[in-house]
C-alpha atoms as a PDB file:
ATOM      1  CA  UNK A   1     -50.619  45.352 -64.122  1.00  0.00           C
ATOM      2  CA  UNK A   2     -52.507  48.452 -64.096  1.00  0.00           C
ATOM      3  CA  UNK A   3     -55.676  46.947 -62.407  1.00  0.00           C
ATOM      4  CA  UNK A   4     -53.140  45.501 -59.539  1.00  0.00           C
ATOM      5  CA  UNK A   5     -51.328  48.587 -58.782  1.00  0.00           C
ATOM      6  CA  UNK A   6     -54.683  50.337 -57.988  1.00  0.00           C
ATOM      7  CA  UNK A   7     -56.023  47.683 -55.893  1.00  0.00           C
ATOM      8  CA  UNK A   8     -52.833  47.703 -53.867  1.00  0.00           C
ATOM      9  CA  UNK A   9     -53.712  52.083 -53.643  1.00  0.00           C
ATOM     10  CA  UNK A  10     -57.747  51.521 -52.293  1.00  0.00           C
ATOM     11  CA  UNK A  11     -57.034  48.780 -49.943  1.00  0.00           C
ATOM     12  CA  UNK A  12     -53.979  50.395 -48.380  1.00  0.00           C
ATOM     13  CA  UNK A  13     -55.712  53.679 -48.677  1.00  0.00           C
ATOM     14  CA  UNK A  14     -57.500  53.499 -44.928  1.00  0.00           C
ATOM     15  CA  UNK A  15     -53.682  53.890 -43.824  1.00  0.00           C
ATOM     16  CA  UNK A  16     -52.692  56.557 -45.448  1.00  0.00           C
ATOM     17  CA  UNK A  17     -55.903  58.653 -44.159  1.00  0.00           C
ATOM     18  CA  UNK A  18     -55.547  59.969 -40.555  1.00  0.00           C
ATOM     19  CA  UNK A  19     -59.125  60.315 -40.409  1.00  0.00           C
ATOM     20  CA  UNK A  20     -60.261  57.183 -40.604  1.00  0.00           C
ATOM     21  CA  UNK A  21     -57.566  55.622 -38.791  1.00  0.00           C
ATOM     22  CA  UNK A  22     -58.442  57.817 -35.972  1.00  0.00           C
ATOM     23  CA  UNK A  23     -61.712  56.825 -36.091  1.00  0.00           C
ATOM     24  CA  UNK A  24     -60.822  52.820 -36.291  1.00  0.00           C
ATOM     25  CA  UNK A  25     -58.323  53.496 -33.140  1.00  0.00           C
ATOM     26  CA  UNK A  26     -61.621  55.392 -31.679  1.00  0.00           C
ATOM     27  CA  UNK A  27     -63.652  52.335 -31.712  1.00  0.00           C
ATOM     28  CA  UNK A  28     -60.990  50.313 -30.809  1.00  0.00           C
ATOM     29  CA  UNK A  29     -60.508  51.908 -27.662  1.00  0.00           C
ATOM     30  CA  UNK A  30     -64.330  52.430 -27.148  1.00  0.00           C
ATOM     31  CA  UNK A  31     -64.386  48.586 -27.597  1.00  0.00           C
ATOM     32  CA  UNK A  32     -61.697  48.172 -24.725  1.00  0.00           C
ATOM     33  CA  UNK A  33     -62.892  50.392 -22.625  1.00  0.00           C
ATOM     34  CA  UNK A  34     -66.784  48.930 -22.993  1.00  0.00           C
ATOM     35  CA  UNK A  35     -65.033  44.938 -21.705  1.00  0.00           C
ATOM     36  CA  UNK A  36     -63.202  46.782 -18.915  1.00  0.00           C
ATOM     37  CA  UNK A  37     -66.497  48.336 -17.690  1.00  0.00           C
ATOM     38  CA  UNK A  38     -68.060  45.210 -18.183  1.00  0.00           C
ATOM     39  CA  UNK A  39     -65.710  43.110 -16.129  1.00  0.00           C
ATOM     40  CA  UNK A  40     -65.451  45.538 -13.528  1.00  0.00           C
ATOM     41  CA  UNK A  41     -69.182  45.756 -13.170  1.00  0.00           C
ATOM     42  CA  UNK A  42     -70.641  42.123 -13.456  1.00  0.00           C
ATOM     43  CA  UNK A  43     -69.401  38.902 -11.983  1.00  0.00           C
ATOM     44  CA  UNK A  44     -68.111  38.193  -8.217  1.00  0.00           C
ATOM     45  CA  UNK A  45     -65.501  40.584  -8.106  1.00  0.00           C
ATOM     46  CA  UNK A  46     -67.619  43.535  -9.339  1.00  0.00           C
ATOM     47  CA  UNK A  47     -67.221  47.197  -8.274  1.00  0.00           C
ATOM     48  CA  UNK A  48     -70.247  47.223  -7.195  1.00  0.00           C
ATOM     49  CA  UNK A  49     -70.585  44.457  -4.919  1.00  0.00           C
ATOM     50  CA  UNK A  50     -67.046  45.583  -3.282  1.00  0.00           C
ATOM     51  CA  UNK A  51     -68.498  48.666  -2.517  1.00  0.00           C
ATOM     52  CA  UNK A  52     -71.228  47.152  -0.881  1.00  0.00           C
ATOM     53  CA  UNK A  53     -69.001  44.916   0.830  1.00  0.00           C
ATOM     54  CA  UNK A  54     -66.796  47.879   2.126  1.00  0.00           C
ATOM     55  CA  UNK A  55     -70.188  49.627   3.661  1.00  0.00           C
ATOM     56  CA  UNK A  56     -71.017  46.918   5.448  1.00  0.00           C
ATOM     57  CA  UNK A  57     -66.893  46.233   7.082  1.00  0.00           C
ATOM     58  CA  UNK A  58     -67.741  49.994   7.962  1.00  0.00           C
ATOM     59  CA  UNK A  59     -71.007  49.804   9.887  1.00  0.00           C
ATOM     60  CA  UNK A  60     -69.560  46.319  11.458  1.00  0.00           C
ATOM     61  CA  UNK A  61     -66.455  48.560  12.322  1.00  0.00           C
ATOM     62  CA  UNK A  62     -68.874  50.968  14.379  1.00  0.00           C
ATOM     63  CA  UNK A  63     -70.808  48.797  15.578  1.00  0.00           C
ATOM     64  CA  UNK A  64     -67.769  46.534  17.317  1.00  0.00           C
ATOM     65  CA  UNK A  65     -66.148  49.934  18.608  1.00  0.00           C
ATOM     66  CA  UNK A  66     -70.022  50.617  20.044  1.00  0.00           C
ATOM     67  CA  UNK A  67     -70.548  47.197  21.887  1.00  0.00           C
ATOM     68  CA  UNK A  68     -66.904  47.596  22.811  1.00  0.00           C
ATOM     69  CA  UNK A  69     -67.875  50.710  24.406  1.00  0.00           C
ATOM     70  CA  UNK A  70     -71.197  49.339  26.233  1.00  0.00           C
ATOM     71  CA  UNK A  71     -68.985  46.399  27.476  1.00  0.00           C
ATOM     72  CA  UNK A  72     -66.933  48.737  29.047  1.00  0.00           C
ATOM     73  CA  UNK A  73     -69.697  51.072  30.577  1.00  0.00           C
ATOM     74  CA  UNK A  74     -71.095  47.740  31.885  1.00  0.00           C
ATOM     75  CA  UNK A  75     -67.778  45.998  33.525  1.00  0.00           C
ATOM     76  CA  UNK A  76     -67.433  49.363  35.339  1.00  0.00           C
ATOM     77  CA  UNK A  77     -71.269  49.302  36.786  1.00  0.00           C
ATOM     78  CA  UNK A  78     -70.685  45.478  38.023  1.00  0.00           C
ATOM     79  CA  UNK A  79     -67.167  46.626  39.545  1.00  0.00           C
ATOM     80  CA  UNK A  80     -69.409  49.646  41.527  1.00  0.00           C
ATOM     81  CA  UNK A  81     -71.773  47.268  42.432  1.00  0.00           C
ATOM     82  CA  UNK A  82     -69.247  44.644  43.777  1.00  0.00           C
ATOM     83  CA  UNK A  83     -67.219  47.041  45.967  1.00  0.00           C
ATOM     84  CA  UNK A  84     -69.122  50.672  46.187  1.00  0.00           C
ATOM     85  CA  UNK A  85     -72.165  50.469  48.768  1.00  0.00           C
ATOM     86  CA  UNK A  86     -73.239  54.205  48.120  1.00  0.00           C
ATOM     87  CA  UNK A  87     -73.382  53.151  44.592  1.00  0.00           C
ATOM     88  CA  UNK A  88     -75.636  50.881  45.045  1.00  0.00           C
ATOM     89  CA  UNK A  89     -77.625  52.640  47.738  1.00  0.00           C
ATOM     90  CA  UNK A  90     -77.911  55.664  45.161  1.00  0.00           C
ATOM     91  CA  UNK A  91     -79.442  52.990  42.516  1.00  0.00           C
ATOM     92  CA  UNK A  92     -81.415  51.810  44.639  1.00  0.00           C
ATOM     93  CA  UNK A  93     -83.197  54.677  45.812  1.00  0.00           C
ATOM     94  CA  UNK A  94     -83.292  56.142  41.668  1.00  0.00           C
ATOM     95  CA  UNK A  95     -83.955  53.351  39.852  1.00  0.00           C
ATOM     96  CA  UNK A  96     -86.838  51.512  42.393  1.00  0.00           C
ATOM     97  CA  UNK A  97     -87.837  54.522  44.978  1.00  0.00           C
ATOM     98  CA  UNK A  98     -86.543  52.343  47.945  1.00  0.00           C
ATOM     99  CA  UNK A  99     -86.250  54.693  50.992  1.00  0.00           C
ATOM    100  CA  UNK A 100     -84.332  54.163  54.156  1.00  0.00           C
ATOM    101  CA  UNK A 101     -86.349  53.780  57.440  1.00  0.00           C
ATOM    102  CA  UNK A 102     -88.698  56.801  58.593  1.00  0.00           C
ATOM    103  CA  UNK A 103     -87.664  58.966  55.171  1.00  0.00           C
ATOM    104  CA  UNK A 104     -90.604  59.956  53.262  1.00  0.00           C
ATOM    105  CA  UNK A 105     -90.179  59.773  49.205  1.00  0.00           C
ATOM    106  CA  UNK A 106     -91.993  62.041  46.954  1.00  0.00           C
ATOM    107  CA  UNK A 107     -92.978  61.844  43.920  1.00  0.00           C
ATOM    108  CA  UNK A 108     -93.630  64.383  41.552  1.00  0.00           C
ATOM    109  CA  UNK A 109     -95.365  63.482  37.911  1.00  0.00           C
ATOM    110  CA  UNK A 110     -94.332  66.002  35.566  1.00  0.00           C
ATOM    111  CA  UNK A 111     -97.168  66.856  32.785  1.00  0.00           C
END
C-alpha cells in the first residue's frame, strides 16, 4: 500500500510543479504556433503567394488607370483632328515640316 501511494505522488508530481507545467504549456503553444505558421506559409492559400497576388492587382490597378488615361489623351486628339483645322495644320507643320506655299522652313540641328 505503501509502494502505491508513492507512485500515485511521482506520476502526479509534474502537476503539482509550476515549472514544468509551464514549460509543457511552453511547448505546447510553440507546437501550435509552429502548424499555424506552417499552414499559413505553404499550400494554395499561403501568405506568401497572397501577397504576391495583391502586388500584382496593384500594378494591374495602375496600369488600367494609365491606359485609361492614354485612351483619353487619344479620343481627344481624334476629336481635334475631326473638327479643329488649325489643329491639324499646327501638326502638320511640327510633326512632318510641311510648309504653306512661298514660306521658307528652317531647320536648326541642335549639338
Amino acid at each position: 500500500m505503501a509502494q502505491q501511494k508513492k507512485r500515485k505522488k511521482t506520476t502526479y508530481s509534474y502537476r503539482r510543479n509550476p515549472e514544468h507545467r509551464k514549460r509543457i504549456l511552453s511547448w505546447i503553444l510553440l507546437l501550435i504556433l509552429g502548424v499555424i505558421l506552417f499552414i499559413f506559409l505553404s499550400g494554395n492559400s499561403s501568405l506568401i503567394k497572397l501577397y504576391s497576388l495583391h502586388q500584382k492587382r496593384n500594378r494591374l490597378i495602375e496600369q488600367k488607370k494609365a491606359l485609361i488615361k492614354q485612351n483619353q489623351q487619344l479620343s481627344e486628339e481624334i476629336e481635334k483632328l475631326k473638327n479643329n483645322d488649325e489643329y491639324i495644320e499646327k501638326m502638320a507643320r511640327e510633326k512632318y515640316n510641311m510648309k504653306k506655299e512661298k514660306e521658307e522652313v528652317y531647320i536648326i540641328n541642335s549639338k
